[in-house]
Protein backbone atom coordinates (compact mmCIF):
# COMPACT_ATOMS: atom_id res chain seq x y z
CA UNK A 1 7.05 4.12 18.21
CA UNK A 2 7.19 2.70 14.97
CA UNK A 3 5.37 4.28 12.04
CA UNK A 4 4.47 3.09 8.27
CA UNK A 5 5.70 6.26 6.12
CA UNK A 6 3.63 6.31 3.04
CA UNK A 7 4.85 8.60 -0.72
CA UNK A 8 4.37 8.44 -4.12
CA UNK A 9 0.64 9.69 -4.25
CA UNK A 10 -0.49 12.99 -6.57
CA UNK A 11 -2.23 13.54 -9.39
CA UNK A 12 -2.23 12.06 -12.82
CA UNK A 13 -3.93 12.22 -15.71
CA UNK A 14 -6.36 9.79 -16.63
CA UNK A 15 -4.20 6.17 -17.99
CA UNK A 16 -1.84 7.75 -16.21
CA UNK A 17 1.17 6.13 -14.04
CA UNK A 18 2.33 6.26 -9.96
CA UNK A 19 3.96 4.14 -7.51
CA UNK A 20 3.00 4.09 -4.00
CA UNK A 21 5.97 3.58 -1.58
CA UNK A 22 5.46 2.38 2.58
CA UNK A 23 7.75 1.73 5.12
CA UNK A 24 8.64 1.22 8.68
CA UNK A 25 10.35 4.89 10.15
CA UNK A 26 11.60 2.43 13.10
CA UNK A 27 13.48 -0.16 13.40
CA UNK A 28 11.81 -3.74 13.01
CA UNK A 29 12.89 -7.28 14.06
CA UNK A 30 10.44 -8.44 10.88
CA UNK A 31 7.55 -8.18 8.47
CA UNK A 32 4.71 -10.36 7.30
CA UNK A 33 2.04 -9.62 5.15
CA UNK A 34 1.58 -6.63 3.69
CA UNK A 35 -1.28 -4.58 1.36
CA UNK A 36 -2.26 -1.91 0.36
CA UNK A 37 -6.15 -0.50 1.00
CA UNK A 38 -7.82 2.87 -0.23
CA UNK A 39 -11.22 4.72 0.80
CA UNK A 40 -12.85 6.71 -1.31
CA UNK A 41 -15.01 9.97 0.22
CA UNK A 42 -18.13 8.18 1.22
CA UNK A 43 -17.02 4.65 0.67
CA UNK A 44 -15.69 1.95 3.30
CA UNK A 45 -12.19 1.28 3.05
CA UNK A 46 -11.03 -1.58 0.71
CA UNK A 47 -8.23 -4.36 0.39
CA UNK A 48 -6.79 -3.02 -3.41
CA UNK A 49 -3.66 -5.64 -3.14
CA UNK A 50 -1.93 -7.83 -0.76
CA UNK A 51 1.53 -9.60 -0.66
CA UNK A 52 3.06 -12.32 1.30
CA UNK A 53 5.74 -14.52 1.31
CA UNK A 54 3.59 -16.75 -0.48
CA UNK A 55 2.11 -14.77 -3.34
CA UNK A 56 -0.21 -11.96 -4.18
CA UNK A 57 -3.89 -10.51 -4.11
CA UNK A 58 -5.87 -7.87 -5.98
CA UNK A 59 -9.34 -6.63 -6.14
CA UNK A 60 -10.76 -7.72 -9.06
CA UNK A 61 -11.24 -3.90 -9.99
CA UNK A 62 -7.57 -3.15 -10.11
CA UNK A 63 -6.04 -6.46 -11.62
CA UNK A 64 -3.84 -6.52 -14.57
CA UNK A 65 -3.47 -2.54 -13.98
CA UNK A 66 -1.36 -2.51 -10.69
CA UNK A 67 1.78 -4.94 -9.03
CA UNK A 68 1.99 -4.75 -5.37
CA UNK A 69 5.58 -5.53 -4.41
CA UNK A 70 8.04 -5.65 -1.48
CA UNK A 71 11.84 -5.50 -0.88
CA UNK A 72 12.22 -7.69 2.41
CA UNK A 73 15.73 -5.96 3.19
CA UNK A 74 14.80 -2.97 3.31
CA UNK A 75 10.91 -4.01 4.89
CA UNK A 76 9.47 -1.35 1.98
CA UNK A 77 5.99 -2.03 -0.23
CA UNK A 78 5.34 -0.76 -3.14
CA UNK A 79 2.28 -0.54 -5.79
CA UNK A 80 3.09 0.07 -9.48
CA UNK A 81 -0.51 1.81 -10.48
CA UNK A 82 -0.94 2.03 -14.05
CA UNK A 83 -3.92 3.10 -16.77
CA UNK A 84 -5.59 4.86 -13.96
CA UNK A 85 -9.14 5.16 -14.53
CA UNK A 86 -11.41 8.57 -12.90
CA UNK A 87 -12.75 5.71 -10.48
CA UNK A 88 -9.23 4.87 -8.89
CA UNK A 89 -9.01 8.07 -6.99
CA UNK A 90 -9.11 7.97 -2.95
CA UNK A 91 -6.68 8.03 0.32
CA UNK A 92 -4.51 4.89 -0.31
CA UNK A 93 -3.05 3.37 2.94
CA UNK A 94 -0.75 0.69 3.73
CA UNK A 95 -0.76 -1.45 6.13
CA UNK A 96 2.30 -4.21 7.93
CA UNK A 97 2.35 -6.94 9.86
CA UNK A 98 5.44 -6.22 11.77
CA UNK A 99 7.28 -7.59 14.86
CA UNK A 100 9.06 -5.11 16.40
CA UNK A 101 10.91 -7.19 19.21
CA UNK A 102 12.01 -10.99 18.97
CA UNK A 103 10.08 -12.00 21.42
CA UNK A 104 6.77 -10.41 20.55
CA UNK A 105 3.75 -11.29 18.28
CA UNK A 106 3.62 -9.35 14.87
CA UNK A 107 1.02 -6.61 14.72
CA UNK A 108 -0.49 -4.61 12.40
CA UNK A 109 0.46 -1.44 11.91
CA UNK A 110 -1.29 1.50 8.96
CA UNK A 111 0.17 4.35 7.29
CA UNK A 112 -0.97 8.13 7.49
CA UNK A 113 -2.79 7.76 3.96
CA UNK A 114 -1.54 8.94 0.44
CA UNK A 115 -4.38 11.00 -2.01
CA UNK A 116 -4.53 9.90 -5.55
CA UNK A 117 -5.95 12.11 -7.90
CA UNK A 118 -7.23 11.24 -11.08
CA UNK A 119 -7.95 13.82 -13.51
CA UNK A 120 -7.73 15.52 -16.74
């Protein structure tokens, strides 16, 4: 069973700097889209940046402060977070579109969840 291993997450000080890493423990036949979501305590879960093969996405509340990237060979996202603000802080989770056979339809597939802390 593939699963979306998620690191990088912690706590930082206020304008502060982490990267988010995700990928597939399994072996894949491919990947699609991919983006990274976080939920707050309290709050519904929300799209903070997308990639695919044909650009990028952001939430207007995070733009110009993080890059959502991906390195296709090795099927792995990452988001650069920088100037972190007291609001940013929450589970972040990843999430793939990934084909696991050559035959089959892509599916989506989540991570376990990363806590960022933000905090003097």
């Amino acid at each position: 069973q593939v699963q979306l291993v998620e690191s990088g997450g912690g706590l930082v000080q206020p304008g502060g700097s982490l990267r988010l890493s995700c990928a597939p423990s399994g072996s894949i036949w491919s990947a699609g889209a991919m983006g990274w979501y976080r939920q707050a305590p309290g709050k519904q879960r929300e799209l903070v940046a997308s990639i695919t093969f044909e650009g990028t996405n952001y939430a207007d509340s995070v733009r110009g402060r993080f890059t959502i990237s991906r390195n296709n060979a090795a099927n792995t996202a990452y988001l650069q977070m920088d100037s972190l603000k007291p609001e940013d802080p929450a589970v972040y989770y990843c999430k793939m579109e990934l084909g696991i056979t050559e035959w089959g339809r892509r599916n989506d597939y989540w991570g376990q969840g990363t806590q960022v802390t933000v905090s003097s």
